[in-house]
C-alpha atoms as a PDB file:
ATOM      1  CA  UNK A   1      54.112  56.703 -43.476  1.00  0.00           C
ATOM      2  CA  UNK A   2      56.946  54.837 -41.679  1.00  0.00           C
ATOM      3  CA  UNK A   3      54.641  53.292 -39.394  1.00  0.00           C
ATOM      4  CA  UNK A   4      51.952  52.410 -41.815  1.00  0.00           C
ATOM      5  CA  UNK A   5      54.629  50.389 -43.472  1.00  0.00           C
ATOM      6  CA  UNK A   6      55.507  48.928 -40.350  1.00  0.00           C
ATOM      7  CA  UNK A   7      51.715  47.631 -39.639  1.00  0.00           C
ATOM      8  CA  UNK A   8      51.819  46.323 -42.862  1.00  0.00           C
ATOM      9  CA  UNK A   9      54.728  44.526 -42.568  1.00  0.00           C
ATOM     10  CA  UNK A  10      53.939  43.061 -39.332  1.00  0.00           C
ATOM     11  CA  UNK A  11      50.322  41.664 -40.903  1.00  0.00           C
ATOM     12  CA  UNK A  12      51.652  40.090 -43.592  1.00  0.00           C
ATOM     13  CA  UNK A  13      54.392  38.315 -40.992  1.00  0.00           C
ATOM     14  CA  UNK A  14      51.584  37.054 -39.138  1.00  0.00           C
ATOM     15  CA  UNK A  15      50.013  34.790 -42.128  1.00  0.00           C
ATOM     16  CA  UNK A  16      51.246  31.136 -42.727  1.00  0.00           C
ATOM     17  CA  UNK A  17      53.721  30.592 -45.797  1.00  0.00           C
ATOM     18  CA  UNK A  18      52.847  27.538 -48.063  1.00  0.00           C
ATOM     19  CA  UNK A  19      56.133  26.358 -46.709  1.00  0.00           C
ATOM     20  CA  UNK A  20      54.784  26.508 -42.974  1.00  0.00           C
ATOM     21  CA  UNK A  21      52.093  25.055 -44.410  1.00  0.00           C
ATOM     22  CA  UNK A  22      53.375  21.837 -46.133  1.00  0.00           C
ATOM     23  CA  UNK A  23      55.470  21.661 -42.769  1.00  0.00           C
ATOM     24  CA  UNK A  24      52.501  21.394 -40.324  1.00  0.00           C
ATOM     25  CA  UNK A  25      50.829  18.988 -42.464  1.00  0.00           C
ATOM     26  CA  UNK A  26      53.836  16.543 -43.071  1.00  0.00           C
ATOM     27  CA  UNK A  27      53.702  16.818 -39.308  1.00  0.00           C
ATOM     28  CA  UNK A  28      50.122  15.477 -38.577  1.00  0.00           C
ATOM     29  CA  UNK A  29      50.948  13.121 -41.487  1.00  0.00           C
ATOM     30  CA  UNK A  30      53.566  11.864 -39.884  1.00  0.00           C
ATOM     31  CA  UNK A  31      51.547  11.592 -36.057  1.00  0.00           C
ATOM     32  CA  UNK A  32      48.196   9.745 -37.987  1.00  0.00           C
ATOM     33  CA  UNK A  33      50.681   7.443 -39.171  1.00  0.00           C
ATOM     34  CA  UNK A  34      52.030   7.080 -35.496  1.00  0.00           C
ATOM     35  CA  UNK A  35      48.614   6.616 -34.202  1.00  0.00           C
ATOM     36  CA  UNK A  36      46.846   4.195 -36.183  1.00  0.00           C
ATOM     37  CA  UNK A  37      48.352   1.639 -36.010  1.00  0.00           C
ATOM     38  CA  UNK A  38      48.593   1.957 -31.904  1.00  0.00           C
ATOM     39  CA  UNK A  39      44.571   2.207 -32.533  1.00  0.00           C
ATOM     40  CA  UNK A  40      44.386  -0.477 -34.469  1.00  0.00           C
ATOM     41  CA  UNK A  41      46.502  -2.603 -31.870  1.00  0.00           C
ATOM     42  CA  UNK A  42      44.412  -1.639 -29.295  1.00  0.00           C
ATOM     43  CA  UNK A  43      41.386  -2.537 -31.326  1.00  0.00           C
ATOM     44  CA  UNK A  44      42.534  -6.011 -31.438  1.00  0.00           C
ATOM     45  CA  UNK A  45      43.503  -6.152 -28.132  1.00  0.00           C
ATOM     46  CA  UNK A  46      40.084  -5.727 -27.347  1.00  0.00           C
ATOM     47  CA  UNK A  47      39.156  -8.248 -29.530  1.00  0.00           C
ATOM     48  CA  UNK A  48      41.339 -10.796 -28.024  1.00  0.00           C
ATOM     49  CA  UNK A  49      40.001 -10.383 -24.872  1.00  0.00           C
ATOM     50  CA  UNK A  50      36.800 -10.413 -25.990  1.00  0.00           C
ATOM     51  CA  UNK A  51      37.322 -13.736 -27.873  1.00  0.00           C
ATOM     52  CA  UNK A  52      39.116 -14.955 -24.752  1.00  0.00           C
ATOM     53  CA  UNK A  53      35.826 -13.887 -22.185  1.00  0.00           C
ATOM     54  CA  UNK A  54      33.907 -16.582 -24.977  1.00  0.00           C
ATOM     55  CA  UNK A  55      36.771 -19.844 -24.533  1.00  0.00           C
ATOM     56  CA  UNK A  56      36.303 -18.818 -20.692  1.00  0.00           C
ATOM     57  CA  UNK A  57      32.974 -19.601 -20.416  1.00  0.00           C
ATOM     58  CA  UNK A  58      32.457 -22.059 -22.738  1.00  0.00           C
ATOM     59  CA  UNK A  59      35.271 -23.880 -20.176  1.00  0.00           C
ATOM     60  CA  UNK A  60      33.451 -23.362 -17.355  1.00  0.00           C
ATOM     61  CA  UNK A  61      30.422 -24.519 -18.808  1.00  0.00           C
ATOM     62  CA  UNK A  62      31.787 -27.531 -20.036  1.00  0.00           C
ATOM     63  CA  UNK A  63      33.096 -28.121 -16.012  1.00  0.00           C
ATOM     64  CA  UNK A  64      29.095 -27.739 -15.094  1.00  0.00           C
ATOM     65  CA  UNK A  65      28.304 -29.772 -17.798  1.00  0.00           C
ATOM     66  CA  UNK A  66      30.847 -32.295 -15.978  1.00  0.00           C
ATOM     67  CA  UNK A  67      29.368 -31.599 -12.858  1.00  0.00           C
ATOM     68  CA  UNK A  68      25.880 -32.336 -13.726  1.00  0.00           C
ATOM     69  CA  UNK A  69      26.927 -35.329 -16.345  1.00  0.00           C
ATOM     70  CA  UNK A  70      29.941 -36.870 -14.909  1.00  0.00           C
ATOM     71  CA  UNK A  71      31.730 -37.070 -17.981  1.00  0.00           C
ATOM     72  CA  UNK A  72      32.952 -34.090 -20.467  1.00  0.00           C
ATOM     73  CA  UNK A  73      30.434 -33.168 -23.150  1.00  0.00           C
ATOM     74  CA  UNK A  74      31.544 -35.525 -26.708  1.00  0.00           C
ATOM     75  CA  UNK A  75      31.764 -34.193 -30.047  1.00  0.00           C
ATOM     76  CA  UNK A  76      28.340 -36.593 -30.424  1.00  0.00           C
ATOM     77  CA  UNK A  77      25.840 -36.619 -27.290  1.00  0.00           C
ATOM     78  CA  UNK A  78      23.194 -39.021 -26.511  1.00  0.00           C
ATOM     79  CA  UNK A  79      19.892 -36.552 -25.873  1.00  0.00           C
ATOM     80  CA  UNK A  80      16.328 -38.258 -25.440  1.00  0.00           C
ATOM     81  CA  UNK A  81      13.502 -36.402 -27.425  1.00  0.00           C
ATOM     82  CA  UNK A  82      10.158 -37.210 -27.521  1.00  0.00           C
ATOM     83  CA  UNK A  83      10.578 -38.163 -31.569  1.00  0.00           C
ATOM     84  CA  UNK A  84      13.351 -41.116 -30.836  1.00  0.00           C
ATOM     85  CA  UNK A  85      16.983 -40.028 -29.972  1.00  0.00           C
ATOM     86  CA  UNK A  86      19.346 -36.693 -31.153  1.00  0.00           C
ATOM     87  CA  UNK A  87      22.547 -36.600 -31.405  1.00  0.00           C
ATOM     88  CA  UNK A  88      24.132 -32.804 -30.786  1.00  0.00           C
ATOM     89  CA  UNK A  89      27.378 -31.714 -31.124  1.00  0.00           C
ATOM     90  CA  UNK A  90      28.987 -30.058 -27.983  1.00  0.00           C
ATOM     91  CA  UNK A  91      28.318 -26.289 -28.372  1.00  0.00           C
ATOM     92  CA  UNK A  92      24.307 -27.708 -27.913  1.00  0.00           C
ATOM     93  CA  UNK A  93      24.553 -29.647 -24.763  1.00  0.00           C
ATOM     94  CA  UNK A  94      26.600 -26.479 -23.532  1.00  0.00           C
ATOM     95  CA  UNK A  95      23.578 -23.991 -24.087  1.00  0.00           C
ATOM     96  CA  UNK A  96      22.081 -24.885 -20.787  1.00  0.00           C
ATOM     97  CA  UNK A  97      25.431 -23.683 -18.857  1.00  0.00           C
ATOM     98  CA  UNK A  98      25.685 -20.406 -21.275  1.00  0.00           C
ATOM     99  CA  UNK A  99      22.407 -19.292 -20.257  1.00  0.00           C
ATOM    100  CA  UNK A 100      20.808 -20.100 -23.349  1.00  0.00           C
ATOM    101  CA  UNK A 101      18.140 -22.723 -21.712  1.00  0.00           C
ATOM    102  CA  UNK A 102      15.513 -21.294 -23.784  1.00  0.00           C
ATOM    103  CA  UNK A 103      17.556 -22.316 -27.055  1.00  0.00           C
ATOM    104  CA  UNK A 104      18.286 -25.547 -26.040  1.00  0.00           C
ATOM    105  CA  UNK A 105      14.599 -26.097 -24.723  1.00  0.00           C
ATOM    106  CA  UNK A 106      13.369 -25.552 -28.371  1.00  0.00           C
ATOM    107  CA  UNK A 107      16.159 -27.987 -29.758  1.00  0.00           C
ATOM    108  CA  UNK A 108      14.716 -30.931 -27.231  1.00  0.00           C
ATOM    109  CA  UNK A 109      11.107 -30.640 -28.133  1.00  0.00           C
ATOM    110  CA  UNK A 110      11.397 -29.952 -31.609  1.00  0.00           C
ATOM    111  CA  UNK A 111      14.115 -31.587 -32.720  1.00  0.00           C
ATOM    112  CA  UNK A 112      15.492 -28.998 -34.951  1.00  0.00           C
ATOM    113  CA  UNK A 113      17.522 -25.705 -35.330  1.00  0.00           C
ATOM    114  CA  UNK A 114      16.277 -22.345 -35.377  1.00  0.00           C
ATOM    115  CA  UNK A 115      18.745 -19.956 -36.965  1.00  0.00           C
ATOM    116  CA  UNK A 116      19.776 -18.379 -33.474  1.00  0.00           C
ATOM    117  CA  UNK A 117      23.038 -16.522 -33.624  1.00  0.00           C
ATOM    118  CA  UNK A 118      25.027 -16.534 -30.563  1.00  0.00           C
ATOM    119  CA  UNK A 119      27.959 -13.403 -30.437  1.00  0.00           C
ATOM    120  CA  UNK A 120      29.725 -16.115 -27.726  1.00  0.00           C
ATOM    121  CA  UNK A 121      30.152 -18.379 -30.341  1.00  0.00           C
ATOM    122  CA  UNK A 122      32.042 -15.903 -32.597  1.00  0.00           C
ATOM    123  CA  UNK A 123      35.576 -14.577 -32.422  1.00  0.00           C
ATOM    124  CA  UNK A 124      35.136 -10.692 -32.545  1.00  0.00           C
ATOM    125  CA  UNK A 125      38.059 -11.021 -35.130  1.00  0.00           C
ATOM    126  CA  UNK A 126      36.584 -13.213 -37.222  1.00  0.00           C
ATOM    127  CA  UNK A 127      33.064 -11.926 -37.537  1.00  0.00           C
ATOM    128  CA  UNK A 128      30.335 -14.122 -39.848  1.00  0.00           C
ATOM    129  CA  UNK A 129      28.389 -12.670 -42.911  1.00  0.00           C
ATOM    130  CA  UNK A 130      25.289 -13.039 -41.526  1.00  0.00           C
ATOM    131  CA  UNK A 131      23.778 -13.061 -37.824  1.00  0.00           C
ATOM    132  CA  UNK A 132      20.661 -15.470 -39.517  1.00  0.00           C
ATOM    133  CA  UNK A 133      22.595 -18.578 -38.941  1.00  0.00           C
ATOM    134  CA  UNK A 134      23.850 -20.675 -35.545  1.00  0.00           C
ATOM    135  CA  UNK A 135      27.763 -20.234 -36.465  1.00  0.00           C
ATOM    136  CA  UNK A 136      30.398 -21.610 -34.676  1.00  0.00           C
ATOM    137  CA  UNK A 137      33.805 -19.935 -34.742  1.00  0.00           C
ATOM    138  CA  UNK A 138      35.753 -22.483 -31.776  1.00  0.00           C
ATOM    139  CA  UNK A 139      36.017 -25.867 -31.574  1.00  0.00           C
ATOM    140  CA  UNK A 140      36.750 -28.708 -29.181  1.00  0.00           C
ATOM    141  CA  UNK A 141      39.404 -31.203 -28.743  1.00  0.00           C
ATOM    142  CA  UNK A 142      38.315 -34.408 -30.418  1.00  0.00           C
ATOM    143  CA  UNK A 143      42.109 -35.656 -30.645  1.00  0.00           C
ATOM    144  CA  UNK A 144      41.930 -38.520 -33.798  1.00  0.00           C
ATOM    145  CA  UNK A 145      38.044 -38.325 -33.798  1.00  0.00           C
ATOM    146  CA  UNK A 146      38.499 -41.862 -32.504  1.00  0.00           C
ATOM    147  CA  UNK A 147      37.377 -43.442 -29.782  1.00  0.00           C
ATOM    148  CA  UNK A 148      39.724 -46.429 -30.149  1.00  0.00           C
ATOM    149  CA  UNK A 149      42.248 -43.520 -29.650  1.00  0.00           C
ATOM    150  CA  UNK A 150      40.976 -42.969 -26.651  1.00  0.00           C
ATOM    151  CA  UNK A 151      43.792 -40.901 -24.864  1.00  0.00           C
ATOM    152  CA  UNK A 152      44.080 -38.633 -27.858  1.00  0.00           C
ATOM    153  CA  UNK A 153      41.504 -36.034 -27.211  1.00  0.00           C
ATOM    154  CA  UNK A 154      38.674 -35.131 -24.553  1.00  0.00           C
ATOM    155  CA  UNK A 155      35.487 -34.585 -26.932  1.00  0.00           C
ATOM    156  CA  UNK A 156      34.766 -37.940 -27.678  1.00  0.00           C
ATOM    157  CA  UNK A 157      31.472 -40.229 -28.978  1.00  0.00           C
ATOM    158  CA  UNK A 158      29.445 -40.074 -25.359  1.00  0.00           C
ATOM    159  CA  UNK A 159      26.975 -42.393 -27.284  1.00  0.00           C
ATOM    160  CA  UNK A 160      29.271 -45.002 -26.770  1.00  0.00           C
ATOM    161  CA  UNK A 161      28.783 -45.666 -22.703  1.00  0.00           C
ATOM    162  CA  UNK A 162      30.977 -49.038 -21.876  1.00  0.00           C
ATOM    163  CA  UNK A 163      34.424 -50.856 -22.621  1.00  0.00           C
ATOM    164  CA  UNK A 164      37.661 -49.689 -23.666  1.00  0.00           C
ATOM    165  CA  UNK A 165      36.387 -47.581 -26.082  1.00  0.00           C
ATOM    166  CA  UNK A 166      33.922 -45.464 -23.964  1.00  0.00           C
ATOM    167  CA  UNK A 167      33.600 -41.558 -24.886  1.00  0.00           C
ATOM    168  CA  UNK A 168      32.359 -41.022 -20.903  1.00  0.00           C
ATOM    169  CA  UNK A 169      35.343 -39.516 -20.294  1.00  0.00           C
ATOM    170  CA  UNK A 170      35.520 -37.979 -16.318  1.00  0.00           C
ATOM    171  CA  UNK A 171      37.855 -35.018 -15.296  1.00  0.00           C
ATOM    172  CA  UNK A 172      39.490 -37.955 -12.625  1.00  0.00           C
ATOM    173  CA  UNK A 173      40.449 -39.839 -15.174  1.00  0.00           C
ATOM    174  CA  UNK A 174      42.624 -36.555 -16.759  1.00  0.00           C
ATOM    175  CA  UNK A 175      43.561 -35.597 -13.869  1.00  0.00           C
ATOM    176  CA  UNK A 176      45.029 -38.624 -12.685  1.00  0.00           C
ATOM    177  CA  UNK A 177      47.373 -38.751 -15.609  1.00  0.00           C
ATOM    178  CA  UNK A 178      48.577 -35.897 -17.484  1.00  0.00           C
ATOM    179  CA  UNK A 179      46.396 -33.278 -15.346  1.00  0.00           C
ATOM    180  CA  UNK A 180      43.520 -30.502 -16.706  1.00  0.00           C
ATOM    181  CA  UNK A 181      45.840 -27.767 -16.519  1.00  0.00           C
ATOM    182  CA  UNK A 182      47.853 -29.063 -19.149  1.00  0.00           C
ATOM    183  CA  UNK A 183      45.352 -30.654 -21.800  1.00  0.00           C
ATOM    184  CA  UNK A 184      43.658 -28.872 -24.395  1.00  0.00           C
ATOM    185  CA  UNK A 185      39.903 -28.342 -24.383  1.00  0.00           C
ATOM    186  CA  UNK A 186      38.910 -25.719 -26.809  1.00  0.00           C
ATOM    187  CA  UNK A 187      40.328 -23.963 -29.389  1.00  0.00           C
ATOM    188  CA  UNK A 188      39.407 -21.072 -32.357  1.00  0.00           C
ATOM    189  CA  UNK A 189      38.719 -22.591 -35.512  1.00  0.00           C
ATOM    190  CA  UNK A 190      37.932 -19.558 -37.474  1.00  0.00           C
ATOM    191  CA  UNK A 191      41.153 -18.093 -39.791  1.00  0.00           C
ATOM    192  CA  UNK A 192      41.118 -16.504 -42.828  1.00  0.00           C
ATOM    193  CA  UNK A 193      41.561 -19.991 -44.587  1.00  0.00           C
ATOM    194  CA  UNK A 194      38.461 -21.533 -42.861  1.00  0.00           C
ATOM    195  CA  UNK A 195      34.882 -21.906 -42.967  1.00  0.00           C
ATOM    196  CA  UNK A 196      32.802 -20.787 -40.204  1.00  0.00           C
ATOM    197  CA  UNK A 197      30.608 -23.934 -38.915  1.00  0.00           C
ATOM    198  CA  UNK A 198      27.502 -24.103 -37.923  1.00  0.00           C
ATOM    199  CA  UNK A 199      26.546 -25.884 -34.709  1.00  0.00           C
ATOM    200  CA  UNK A 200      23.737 -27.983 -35.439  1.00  0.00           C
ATOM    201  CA  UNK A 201      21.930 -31.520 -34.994  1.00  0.00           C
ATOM    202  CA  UNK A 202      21.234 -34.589 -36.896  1.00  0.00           C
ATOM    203  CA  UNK A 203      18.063 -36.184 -35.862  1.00  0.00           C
ATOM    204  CA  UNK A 204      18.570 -39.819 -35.615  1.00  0.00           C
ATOM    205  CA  UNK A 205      17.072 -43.459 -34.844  1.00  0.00           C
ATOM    206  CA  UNK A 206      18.559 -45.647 -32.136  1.00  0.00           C
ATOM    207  CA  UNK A 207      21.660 -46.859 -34.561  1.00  0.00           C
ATOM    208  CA  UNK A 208      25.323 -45.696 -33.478  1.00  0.00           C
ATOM    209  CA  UNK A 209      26.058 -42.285 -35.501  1.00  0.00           C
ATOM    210  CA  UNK A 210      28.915 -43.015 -37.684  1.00  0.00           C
ATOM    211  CA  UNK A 211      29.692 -39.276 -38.633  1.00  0.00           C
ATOM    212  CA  UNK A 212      30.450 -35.971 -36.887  1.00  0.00           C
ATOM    213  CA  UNK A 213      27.086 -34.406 -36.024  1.00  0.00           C
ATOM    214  CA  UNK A 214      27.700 -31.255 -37.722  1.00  0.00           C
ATOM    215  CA  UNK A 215      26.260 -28.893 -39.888  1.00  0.00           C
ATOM    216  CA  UNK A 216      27.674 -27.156 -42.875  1.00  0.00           C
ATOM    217  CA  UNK A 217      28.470 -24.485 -45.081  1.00  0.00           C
ATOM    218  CA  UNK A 218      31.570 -26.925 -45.086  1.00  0.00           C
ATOM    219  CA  UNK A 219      31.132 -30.071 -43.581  1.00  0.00           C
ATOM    220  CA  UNK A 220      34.822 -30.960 -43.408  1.00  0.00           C
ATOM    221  CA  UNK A 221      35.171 -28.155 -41.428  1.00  0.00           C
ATOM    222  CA  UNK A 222      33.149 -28.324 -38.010  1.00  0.00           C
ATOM    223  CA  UNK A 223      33.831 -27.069 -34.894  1.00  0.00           C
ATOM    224  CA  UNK A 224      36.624 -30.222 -33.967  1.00  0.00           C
ATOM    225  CA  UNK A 225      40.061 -29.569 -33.334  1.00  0.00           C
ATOM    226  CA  UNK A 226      42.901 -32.236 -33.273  1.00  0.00           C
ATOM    227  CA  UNK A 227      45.651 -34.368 -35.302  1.00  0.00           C
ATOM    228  CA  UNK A 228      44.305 -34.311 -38.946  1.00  0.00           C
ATOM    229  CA  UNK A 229      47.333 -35.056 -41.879  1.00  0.00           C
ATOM    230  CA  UNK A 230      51.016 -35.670 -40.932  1.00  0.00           C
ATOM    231  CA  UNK A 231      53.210 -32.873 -40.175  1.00  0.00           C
ATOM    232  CA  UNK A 232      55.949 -32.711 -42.821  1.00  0.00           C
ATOM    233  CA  UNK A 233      58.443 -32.023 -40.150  1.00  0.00           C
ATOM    234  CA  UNK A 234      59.228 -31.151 -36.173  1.00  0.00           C
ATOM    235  CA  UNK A 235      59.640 -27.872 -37.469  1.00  0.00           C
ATOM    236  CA  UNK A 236      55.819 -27.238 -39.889  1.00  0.00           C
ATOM    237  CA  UNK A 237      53.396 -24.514 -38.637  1.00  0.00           C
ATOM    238  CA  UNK A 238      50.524 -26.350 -36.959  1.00  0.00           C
ATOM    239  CA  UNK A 239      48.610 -23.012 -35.166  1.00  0.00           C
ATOM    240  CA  UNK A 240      47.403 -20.594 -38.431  1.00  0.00           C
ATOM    241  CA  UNK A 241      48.509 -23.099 -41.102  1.00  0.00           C
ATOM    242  CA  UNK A 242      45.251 -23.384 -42.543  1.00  0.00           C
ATOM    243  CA  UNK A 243      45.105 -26.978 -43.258  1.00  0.00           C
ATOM    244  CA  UNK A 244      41.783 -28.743 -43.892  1.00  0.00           C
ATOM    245  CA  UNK A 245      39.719 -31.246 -42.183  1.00  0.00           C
ATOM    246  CA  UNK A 246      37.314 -32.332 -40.175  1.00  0.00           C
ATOM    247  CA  UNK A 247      39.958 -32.188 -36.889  1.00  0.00           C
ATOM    248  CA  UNK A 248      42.424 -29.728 -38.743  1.00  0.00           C
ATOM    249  CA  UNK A 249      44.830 -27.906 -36.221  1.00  0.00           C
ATOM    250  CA  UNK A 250      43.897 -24.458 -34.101  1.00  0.00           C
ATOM    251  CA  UNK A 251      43.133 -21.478 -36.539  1.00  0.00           C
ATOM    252  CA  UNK A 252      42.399 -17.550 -36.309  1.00  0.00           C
ATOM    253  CA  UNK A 253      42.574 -13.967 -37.339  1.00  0.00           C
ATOM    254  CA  UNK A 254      44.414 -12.955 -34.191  1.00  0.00           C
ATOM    255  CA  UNK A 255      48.163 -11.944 -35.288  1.00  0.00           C
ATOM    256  CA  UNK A 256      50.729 -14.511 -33.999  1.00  0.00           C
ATOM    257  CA  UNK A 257      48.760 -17.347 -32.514  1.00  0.00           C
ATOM    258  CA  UNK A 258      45.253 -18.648 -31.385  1.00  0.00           C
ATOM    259  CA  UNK A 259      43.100 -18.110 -28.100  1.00  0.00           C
ATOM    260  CA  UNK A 260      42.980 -21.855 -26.558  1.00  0.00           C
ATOM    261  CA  UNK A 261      40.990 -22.957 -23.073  1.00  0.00           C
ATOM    262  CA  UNK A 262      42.464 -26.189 -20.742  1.00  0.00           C
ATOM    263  CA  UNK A 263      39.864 -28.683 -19.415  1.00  0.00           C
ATOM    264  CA  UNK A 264      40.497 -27.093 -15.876  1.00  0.00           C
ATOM    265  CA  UNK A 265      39.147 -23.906 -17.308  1.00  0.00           C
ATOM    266  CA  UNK A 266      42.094 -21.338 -17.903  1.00  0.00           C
ATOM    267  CA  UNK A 267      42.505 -20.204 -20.810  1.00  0.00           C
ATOM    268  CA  UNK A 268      45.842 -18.561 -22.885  1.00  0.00           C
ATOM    269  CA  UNK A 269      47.042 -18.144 -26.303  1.00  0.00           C
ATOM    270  CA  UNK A 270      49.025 -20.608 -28.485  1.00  0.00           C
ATOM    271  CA  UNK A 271      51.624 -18.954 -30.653  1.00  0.00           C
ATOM    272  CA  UNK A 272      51.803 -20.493 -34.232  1.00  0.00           C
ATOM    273  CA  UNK A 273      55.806 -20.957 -33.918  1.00  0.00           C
ATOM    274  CA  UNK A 274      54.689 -24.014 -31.572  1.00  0.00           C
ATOM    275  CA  UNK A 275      56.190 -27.623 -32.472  1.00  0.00           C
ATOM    276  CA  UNK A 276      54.181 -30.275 -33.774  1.00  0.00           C
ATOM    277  CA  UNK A 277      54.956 -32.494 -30.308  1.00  0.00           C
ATOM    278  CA  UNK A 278      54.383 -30.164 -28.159  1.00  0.00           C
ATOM    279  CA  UNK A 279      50.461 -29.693 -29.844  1.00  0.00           C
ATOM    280  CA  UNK A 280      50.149 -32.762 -29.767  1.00  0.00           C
ATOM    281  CA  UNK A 281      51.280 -33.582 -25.974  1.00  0.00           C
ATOM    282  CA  UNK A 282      48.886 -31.196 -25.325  1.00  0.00           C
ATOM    283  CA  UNK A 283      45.783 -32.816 -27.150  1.00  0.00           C
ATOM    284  CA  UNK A 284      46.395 -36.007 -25.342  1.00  0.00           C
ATOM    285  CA  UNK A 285      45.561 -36.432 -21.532  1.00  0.00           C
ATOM    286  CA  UNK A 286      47.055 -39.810 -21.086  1.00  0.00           C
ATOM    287  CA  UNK A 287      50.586 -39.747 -22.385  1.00  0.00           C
ATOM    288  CA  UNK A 288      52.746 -41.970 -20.465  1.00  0.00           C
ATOM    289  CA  UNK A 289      52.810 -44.673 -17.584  1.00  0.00           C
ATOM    290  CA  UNK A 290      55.458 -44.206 -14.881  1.00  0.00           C
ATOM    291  CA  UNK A 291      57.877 -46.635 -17.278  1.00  0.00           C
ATOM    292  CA  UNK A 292      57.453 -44.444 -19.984  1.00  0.00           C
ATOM    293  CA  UNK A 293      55.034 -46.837 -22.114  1.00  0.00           C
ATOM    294  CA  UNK A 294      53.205 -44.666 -24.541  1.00  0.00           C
ATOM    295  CA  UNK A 295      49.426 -44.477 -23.922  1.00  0.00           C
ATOM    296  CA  UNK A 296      47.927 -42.335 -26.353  1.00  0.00           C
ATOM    297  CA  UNK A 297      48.076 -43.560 -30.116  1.00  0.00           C
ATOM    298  CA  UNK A 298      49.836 -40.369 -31.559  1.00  0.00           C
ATOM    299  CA  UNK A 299      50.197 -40.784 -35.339  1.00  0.00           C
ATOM    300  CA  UNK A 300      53.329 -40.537 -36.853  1.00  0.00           C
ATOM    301  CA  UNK A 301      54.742 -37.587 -37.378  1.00  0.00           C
ATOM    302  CA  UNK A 302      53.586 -35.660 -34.006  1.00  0.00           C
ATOM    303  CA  UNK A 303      56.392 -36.553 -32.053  1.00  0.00           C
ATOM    304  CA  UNK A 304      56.581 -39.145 -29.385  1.00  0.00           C
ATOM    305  CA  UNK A 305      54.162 -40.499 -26.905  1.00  0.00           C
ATOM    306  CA  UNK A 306      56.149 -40.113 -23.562  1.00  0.00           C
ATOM    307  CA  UNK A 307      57.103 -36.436 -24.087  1.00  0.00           C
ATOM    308  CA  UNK A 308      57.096 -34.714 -20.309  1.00  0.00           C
ATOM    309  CA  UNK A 309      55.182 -31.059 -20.688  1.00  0.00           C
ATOM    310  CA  UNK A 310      56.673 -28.110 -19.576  1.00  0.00           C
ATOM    311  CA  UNK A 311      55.143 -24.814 -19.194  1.00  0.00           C
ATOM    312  CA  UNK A 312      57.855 -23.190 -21.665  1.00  0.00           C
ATOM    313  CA  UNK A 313      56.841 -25.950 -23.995  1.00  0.00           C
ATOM    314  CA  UNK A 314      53.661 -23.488 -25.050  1.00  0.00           C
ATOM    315  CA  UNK A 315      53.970 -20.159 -23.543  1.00  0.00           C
END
């Protein structure tokens, strides 16, 4: 009898109280909790790379573009068709160098879109409704959107081909002043605040375009970057802030900043704490003279025109 107790005893020791219980799952509570976010940050860190891969080669392409050009592709383009003249934005001249010839071959005979979605055209992080339309989630340094401001940005109206005001702007001429490792090229346009564009074309006769060839949902909202609005101080948000505009600032669902690519091709990340100046020193690629004498018309507000760049400035 004693030892039928005992095996009795010894069964019921073996069973898990509710207290055990409750303990054991408070702990894998407690470990999810731990892990998800560390999956969650890794998810995004594949993201960001991802998105980074895209500003990569659209930089490179946009140096064979140069290469085969001479000049760096303009926010408007000069392209012959046989029903007059087009004028594309940048992401279409660059489908040739992205390995999308057959896209661009359609565009140059027909003279219109087809809905053709591109995944290196979108942030990862910032994914569109629908794959049925040609969206645009980057955009590219068009400075003041001015080609009388000619030093303020490196997308500029290629149309225009002589004089002060020409948009054929070569990678000599940056290079010989403030350099193409430290002058912006492309940038993510594509926050929570902000309509995806869509890159597209405006068919055209042989009269000077006198608007941004792009396409909407929001056409004050195209894939342009630059100095849109005054900063109400050194110290207001310019990366992430949202604002609108045709050449609004850098924007994107990546936590802290905003994947960016320099004219000579590198790429890196812009951190939304970033001054006002120092964006703007790094839109323009003509800043100074040796004597200091201001070359680029920055608007007031941005800071100076003969600011020397630093690396710390932006990393």
């Amino acid at each position: 009898m004693s030892a039928m107790f005992r095996s009795a005893v010894a069964a019921r020791r073996r069973a898990f109280t509710l207290v055990e219980l409750l303990v054991v799952i408070s702990i894998i509570a407690v470990l999810m909790g731990l892990l998800l976010p560390a999956v969650q940050s890794a998810r995004e860190a594949g993201r960001r790379a991802s998105c980074t891969n895209n500003m990569y080669q659209m930089a490179i392409a946009a140096t064979r573009f140069h290469d085969s050009n001479g000049f760096v592709p303009g926010w408007c383009n000069a392209m012959p068709l046989t029903s007059g003249i087009l004028y594309p934005s940048w992401p279409i001249v660059l489908l040739p160098f992205v390995e999308r010839t057959d896209v661009y071959s359609f565009i140059s005979t027909s003279g219109s879109l087809p809905p053709t979605f591109i995944s290196g055209f979108v942030c990862p992080s910032s994914p569109p409704d629908t794959q049925s339309q040609a969206t645009m989630a980057y955009a590219g340094n068009c400075g003041s959107a001015s080609n009388q401001r000619r030093a303020d940005g490196v997308m500029l109206d290629t149309t225009i081909t002589s004089g002060s005001n020409s948009g054929r702007l070569s990678l000599d001429d940056i290079s010989s002043a403030d350099g193409t490792i430290n002058t912006l090229l492309l940038s993510e346009k594509c926050g929570a605040t902000t309509t995806l564009a869509v890159w597209t074309v405006v068919p055209s006769g042989s009269s000077q375009p006198l608007q941004f060839t792009f396409g909407a949902p929001s056409p004050t909202r195209p894939p342009a970057f630059g100095m849109s609005g005054t900063p109400a101080s050194a110290s207001v948000k310019v990366i992430n802030s949202g604002t609108p505009g045709f050449n609004s600032q850098p924007n994107s669902n990546h936590p802290g900043g905003a994947v960016i690519a320099f004219v000579d091709g590198h790429t890196g990340f812009l951190k939304d704490s970033l001054s006002p100046t120092v964006y703007a020193q790094l839109l323009t690629w003509n800043n100074t003279l040796a004597s200091g004498t201001a070359r680029s018309n920055i608007p007031t507000g941005w800071g100076t025109g003969n600011y020397i760049l630093t690396d710390g400035d932006y990393q």
